[in-house]
C-alpha atoms as a PDB file:
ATOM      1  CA  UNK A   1    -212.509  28.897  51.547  1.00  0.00           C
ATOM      2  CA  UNK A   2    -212.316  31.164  48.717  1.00  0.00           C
ATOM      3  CA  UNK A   3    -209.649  34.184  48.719  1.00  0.00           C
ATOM      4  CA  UNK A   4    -209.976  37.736  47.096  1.00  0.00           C
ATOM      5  CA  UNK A   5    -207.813  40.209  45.904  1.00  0.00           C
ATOM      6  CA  UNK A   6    -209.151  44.004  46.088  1.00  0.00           C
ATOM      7  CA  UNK A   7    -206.467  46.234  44.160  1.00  0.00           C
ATOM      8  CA  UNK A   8    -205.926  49.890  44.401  1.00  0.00           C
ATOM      9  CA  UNK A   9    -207.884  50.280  47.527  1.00  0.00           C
ATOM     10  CA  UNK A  10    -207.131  54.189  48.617  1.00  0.00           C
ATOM     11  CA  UNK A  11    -204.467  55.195  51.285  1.00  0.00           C
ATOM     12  CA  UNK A  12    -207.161  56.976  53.697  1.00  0.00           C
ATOM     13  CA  UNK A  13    -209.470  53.581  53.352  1.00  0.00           C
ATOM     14  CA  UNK A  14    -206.690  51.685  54.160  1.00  0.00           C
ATOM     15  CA  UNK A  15    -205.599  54.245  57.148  1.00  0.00           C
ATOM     16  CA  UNK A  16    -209.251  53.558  58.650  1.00  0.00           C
ATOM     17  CA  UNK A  17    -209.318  50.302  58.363  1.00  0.00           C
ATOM     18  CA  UNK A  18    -206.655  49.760  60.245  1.00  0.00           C
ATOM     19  CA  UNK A  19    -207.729  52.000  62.703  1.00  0.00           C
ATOM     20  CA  UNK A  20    -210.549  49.917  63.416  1.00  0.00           C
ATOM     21  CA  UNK A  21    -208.978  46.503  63.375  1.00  0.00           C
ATOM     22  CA  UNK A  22    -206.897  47.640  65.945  1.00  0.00           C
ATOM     23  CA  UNK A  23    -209.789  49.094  68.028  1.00  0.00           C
ATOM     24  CA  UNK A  24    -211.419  45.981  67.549  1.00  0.00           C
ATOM     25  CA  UNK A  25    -208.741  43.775  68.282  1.00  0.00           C
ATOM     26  CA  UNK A  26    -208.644  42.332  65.289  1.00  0.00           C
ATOM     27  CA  UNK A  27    -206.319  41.639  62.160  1.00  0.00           C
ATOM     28  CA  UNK A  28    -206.646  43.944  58.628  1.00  0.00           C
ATOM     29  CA  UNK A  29    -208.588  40.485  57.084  1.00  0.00           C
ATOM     30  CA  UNK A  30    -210.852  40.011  59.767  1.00  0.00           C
ATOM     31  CA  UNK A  31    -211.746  43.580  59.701  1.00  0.00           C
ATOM     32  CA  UNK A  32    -212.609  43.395  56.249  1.00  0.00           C
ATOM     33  CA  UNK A  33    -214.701  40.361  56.499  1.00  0.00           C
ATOM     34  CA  UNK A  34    -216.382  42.017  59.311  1.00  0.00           C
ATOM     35  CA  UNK A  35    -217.373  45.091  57.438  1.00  0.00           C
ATOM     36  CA  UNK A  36    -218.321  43.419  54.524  1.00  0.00           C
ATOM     37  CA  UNK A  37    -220.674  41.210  56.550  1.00  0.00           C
ATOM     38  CA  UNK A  38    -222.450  44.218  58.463  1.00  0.00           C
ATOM     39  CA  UNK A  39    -222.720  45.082  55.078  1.00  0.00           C
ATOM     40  CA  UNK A  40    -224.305  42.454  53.421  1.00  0.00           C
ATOM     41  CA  UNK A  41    -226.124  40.147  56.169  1.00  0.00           C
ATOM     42  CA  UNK A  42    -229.863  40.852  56.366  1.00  0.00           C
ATOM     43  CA  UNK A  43    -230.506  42.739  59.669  1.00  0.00           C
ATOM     44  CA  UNK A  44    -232.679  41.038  62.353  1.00  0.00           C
ATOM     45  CA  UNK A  45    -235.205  43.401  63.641  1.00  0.00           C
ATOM     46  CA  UNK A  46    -236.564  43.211  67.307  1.00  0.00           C
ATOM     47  CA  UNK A  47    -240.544  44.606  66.394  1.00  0.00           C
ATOM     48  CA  UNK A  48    -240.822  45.191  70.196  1.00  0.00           C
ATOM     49  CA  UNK A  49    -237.742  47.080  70.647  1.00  0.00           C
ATOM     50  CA  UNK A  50    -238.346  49.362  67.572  1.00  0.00           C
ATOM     51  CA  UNK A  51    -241.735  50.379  68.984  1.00  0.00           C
ATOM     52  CA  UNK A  52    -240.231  50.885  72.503  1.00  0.00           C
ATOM     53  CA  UNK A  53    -237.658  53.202  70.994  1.00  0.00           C
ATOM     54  CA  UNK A  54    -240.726  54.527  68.338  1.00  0.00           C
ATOM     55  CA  UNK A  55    -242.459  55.382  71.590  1.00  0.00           C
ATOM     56  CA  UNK A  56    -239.800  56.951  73.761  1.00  0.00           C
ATOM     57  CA  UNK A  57    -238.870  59.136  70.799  1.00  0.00           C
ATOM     58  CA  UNK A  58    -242.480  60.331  70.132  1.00  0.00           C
ATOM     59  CA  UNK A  59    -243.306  61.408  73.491  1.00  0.00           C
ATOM     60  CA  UNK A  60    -240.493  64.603  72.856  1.00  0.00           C
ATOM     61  CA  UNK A  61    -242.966  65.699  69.731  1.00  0.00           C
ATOM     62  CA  UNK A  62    -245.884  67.696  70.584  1.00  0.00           C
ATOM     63  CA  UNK A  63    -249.329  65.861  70.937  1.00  0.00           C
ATOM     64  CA  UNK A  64    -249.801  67.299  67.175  1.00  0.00           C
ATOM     65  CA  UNK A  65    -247.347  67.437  64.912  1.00  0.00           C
ATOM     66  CA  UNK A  66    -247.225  70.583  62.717  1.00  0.00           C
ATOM     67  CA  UNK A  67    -245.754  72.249  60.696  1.00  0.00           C
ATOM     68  CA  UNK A  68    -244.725  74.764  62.331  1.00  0.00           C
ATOM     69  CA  UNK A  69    -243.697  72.728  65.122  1.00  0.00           C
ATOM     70  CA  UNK A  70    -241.874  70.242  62.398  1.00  0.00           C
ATOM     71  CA  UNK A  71    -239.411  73.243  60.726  1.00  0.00           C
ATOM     72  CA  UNK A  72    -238.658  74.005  64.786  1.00  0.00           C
ATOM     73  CA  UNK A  73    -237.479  70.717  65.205  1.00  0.00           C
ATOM     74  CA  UNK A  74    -235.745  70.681  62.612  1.00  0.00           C
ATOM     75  CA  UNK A  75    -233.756  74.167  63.197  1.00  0.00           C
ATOM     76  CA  UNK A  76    -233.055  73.266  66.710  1.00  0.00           C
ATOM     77  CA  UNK A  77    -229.600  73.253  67.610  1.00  0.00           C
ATOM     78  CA  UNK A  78    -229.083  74.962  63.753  1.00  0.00           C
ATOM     79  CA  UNK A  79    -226.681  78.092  63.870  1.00  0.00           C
END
């Protein structure tokens, strides 16, 4: 299996890294390779699931979608 060497990887990337190799139970390599992967693997997409969620998130909009009601939206919850 091929090796890599990343140089002059910065201290807070390093700090976070490590942060989540421990949270995941896992060493600093197999962090890496993990986040690399998520990175870099094709996602699989569940159609059905997307429009499930598509659905759920649709029936909080108004039956027609402004846009007036659109810039509401958007500021809600702005200070």
């Amino acid at each position: 299996m091929p090796a890599i060497t990343v140089k002059r990887v910065p201290d807070e990337l390093h700090r976070l890294l490590k942060e989540r190799a421990d949270e995941h139970g896992r060493s600093l390599n197999s962090e890496i390779i993990a986040c690399l992967k998520a990175a870099l693997e094709p996602q699989v997409v569940d159609p059905e699931a997307l429009l499930v969620r598509a659905r759920a998130l649709r029936q909080g909009l108004p039956a027609r979608l402004t846009d007036r009601a659109l810039r509401r939206l958007k500021d809600r919850g702005r200070p």
